[in-house]
PDB file of N, CA and C in Angstrom:
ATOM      1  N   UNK A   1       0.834  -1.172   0.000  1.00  0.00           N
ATOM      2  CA  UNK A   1       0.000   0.000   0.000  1.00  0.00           C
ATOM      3  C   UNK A   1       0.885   1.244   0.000  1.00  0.00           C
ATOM      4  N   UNK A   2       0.480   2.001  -0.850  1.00  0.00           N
ATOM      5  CA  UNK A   2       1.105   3.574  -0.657  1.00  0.00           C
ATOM      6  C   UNK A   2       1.022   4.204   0.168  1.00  0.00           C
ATOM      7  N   UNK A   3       1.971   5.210   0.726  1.00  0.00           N
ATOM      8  CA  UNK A   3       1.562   6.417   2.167  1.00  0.00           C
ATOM      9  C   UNK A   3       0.760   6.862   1.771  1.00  0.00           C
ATOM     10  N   UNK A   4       0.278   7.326   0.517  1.00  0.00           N
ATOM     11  CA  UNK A   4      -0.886   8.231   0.534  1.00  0.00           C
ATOM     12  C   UNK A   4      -2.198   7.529   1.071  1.00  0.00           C
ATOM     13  N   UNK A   5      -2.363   5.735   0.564  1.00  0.00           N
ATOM     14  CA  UNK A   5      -3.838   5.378   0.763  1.00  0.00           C
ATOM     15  C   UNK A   5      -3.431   5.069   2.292  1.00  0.00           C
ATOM     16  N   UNK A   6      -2.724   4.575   2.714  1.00  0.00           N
ATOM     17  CA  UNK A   6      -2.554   4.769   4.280  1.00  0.00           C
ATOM     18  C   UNK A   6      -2.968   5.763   4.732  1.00  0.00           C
ATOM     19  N   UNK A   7      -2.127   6.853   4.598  1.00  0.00           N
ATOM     20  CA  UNK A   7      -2.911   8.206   5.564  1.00  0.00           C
ATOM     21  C   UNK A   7      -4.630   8.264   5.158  1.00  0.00           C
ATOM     22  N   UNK A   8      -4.880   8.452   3.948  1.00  0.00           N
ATOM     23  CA  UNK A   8      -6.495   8.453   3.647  1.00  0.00           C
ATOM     24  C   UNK A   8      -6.910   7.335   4.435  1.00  0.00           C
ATOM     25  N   UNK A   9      -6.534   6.261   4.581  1.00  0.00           N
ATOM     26  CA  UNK A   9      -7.114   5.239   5.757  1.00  0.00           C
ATOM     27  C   UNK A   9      -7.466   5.970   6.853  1.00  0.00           C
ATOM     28  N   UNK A  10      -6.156   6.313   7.434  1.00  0.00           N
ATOM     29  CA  UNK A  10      -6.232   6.498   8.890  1.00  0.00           C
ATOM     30  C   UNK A  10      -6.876   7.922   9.035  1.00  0.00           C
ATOM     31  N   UNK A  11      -6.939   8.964   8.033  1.00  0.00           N
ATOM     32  CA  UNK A  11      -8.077   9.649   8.553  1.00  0.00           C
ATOM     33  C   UNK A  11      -9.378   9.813   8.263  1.00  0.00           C
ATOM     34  N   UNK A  12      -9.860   9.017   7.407  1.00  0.00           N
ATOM     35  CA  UNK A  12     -10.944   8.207   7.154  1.00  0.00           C
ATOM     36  C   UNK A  12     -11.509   7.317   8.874  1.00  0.00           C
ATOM     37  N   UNK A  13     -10.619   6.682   9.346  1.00  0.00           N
ATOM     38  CA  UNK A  13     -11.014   5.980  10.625  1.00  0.00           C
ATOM     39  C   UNK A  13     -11.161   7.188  11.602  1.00  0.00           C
ATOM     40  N   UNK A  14      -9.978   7.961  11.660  1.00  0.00           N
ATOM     41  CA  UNK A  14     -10.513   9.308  12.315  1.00  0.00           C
ATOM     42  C   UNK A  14     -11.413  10.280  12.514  1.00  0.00           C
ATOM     43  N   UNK A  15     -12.246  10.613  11.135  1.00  0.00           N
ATOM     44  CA  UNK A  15     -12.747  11.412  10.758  1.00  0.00           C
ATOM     45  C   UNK A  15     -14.432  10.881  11.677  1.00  0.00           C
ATOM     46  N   UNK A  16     -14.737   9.606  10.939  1.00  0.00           N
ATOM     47  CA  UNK A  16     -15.894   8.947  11.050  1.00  0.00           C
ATOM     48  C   UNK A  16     -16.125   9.034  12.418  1.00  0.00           C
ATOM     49  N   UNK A  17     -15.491   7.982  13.285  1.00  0.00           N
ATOM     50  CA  UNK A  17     -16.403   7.872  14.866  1.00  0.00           C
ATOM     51  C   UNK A  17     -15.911   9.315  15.723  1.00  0.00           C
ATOM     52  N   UNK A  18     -14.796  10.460  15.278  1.00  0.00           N
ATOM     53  CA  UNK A  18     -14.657  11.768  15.712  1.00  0.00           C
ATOM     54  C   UNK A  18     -16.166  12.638  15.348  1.00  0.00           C
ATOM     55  N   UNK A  19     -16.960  12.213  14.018  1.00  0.00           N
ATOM     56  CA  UNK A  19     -17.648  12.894  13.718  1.00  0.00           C
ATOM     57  C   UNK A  19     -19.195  12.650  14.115  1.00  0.00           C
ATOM     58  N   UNK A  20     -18.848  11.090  14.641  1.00  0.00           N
ATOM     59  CA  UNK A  20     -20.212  10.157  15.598  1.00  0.00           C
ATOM     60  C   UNK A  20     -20.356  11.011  17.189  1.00  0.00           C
ATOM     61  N   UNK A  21     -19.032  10.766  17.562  1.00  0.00           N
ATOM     62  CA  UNK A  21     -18.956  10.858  19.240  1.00  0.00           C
ATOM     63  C   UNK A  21     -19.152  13.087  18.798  1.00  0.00           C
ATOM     64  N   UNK A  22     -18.616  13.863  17.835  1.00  0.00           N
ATOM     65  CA  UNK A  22     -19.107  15.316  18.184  1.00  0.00           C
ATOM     66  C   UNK A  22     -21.103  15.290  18.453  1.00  0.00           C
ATOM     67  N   UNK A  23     -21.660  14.537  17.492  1.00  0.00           N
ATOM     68  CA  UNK A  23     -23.307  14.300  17.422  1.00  0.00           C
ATOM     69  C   UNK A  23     -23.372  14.108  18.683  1.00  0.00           C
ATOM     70  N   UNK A  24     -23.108  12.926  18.656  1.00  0.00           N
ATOM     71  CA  UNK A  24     -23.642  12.493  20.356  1.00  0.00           C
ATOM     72  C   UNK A  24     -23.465  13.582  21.350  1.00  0.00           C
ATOM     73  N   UNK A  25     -22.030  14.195  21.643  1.00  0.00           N
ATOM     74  CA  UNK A  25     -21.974  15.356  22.512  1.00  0.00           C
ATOM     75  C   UNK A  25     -22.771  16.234  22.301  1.00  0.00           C
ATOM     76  N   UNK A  26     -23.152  17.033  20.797  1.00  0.00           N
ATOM     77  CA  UNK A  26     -23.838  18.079  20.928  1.00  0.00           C
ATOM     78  C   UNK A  26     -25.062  18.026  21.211  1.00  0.00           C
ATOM     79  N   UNK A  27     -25.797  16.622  20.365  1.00  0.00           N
ATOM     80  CA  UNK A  27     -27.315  16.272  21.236  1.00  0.00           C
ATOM     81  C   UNK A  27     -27.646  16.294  22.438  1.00  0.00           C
ATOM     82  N   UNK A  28     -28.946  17.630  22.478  1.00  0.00           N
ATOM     83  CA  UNK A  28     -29.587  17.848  23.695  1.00  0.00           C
ATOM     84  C   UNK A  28     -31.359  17.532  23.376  1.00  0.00           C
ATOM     85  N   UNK A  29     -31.674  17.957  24.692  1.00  0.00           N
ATOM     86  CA  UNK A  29     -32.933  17.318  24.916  1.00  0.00           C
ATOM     87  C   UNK A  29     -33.725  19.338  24.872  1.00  0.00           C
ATOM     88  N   UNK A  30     -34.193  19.168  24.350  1.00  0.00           N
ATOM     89  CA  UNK A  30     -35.305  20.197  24.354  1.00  0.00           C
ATOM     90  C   UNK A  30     -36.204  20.471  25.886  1.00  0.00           C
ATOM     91  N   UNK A  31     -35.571  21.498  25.754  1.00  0.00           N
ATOM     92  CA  UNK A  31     -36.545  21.683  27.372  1.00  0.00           C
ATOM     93  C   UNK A  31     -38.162  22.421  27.047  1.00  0.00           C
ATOM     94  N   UNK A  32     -38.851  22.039  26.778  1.00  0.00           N
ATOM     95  CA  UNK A  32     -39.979  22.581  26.527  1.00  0.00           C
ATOM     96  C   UNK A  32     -40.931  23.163  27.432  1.00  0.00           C
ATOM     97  N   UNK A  33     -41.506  24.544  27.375  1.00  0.00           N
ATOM     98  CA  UNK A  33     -42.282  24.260  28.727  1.00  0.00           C
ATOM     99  C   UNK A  33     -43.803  23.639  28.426  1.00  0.00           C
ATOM    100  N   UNK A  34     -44.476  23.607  29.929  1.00  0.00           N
ATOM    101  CA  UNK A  34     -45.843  22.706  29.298  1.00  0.00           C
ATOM    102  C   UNK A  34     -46.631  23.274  28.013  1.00  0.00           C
ATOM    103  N   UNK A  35     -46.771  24.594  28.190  1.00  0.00           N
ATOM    104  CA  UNK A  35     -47.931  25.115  27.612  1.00  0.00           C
ATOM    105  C   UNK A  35     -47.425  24.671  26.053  1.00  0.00           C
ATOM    106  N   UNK A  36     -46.119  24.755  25.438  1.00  0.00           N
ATOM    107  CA  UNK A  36     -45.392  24.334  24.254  1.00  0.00           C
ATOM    108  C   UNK A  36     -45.575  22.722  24.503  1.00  0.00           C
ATOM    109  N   UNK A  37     -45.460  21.430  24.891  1.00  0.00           N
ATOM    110  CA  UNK A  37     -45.924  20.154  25.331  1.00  0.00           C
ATOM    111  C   UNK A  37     -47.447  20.531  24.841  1.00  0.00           C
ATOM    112  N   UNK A  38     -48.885  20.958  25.545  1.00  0.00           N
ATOM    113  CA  UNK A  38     -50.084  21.339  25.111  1.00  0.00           C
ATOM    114  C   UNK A  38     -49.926  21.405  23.800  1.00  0.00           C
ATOM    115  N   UNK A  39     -49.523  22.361  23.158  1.00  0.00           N
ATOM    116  CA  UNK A  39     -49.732  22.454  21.898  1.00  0.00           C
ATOM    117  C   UNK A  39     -49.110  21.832  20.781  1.00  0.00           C
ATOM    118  N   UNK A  40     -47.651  21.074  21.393  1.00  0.00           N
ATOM    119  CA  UNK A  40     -47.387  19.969  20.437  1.00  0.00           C
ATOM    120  C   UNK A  40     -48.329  18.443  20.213  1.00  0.00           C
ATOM    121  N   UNK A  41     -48.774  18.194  21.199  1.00  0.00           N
ATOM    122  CA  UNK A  41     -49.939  17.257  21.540  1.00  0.00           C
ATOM    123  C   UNK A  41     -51.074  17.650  20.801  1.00  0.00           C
ATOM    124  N   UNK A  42     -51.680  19.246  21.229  1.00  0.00           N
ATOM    125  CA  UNK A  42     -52.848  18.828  20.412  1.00  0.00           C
ATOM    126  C   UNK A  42     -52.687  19.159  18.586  1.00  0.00           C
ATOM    127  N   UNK A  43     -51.621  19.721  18.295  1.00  0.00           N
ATOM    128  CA  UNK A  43     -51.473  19.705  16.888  1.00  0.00           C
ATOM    129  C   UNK A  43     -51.294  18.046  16.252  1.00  0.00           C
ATOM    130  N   UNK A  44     -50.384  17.396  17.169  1.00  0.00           N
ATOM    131  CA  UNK A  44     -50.447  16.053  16.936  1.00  0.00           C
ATOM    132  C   UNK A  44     -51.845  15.166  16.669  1.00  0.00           C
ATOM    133  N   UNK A  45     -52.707  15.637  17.701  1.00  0.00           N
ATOM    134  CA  UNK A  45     -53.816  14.814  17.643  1.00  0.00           C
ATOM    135  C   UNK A  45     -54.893  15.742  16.306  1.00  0.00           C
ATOM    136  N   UNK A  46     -54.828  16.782  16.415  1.00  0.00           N
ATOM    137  CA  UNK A  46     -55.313  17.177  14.734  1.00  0.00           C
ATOM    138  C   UNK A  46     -54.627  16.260  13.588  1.00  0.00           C
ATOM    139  N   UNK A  47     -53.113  16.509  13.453  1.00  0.00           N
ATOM    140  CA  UNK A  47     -53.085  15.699  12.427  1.00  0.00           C
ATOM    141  C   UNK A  47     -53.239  14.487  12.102  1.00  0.00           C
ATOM    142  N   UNK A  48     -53.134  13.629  13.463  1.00  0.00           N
ATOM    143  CA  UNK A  48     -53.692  12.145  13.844  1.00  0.00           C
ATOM    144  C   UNK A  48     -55.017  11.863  13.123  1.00  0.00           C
ATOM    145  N   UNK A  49     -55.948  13.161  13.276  1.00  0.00           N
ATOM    146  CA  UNK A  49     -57.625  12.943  13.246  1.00  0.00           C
ATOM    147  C   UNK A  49     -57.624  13.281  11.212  1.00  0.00           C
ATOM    148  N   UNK A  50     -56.733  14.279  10.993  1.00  0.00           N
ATOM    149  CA  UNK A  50     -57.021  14.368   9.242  1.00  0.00           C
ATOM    150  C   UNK A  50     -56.084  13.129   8.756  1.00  0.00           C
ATOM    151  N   UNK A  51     -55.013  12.723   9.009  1.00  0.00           N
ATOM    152  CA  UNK A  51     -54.987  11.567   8.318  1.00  0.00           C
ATOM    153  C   UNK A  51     -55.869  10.537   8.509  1.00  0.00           C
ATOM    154  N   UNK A  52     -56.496  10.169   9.465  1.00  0.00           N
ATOM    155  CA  UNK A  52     -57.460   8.719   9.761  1.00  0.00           C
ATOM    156  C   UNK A  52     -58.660   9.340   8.817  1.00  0.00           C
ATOM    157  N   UNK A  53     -59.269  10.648   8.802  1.00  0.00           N
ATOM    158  CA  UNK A  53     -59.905  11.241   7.774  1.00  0.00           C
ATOM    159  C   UNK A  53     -60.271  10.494   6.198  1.00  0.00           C
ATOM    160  N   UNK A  54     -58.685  11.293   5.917  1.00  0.00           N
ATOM    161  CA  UNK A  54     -58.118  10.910   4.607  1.00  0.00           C
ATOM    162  C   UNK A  54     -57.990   9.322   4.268  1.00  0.00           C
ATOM    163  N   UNK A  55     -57.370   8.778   5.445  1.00  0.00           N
ATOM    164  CA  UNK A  55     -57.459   7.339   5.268  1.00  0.00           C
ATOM    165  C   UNK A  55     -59.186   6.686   5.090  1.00  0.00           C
ATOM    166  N   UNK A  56     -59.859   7.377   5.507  1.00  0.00           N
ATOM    167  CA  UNK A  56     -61.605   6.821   5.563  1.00  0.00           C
ATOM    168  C   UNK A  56     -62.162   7.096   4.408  1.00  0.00           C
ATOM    169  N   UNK A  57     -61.753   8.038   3.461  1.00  0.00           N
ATOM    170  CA  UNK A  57     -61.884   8.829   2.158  1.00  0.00           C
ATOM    171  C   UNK A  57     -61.618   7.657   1.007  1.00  0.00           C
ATOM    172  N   UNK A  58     -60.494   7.176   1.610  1.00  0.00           N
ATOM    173  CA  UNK A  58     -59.631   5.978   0.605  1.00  0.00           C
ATOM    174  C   UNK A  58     -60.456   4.632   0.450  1.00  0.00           C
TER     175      UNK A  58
END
């Protein structure tokens, strides 16, 4: 093997799970407050109710 496809190896192996484990660190959890919770729920359950709709249409 050549130095060149070597190094492209090894930062190829670098690059990848360096660029897994930054995701993982930067993923956070949304702090929502309730009243934002309320209204993600009931927009959910609207669109819950027009697709089963649409599905009854079919």
């Amino acid at each position: 093997m050549s130095l060149i496809a070597i190094i492209i190896i090894t930062l190829a192996i670098g690059i990848i799970p360096g660029g897994i484990l930054l995701l993982r660190k930067s993923a956070k959890k949304f702090n929502l407050t309730p009243e934002q919770l309320l209204k993600i729920k009931q927009r959910n359950e609207m669109l819950d109710k027009e697709d089963q709709e649409e599905q009854d249409k079919k």
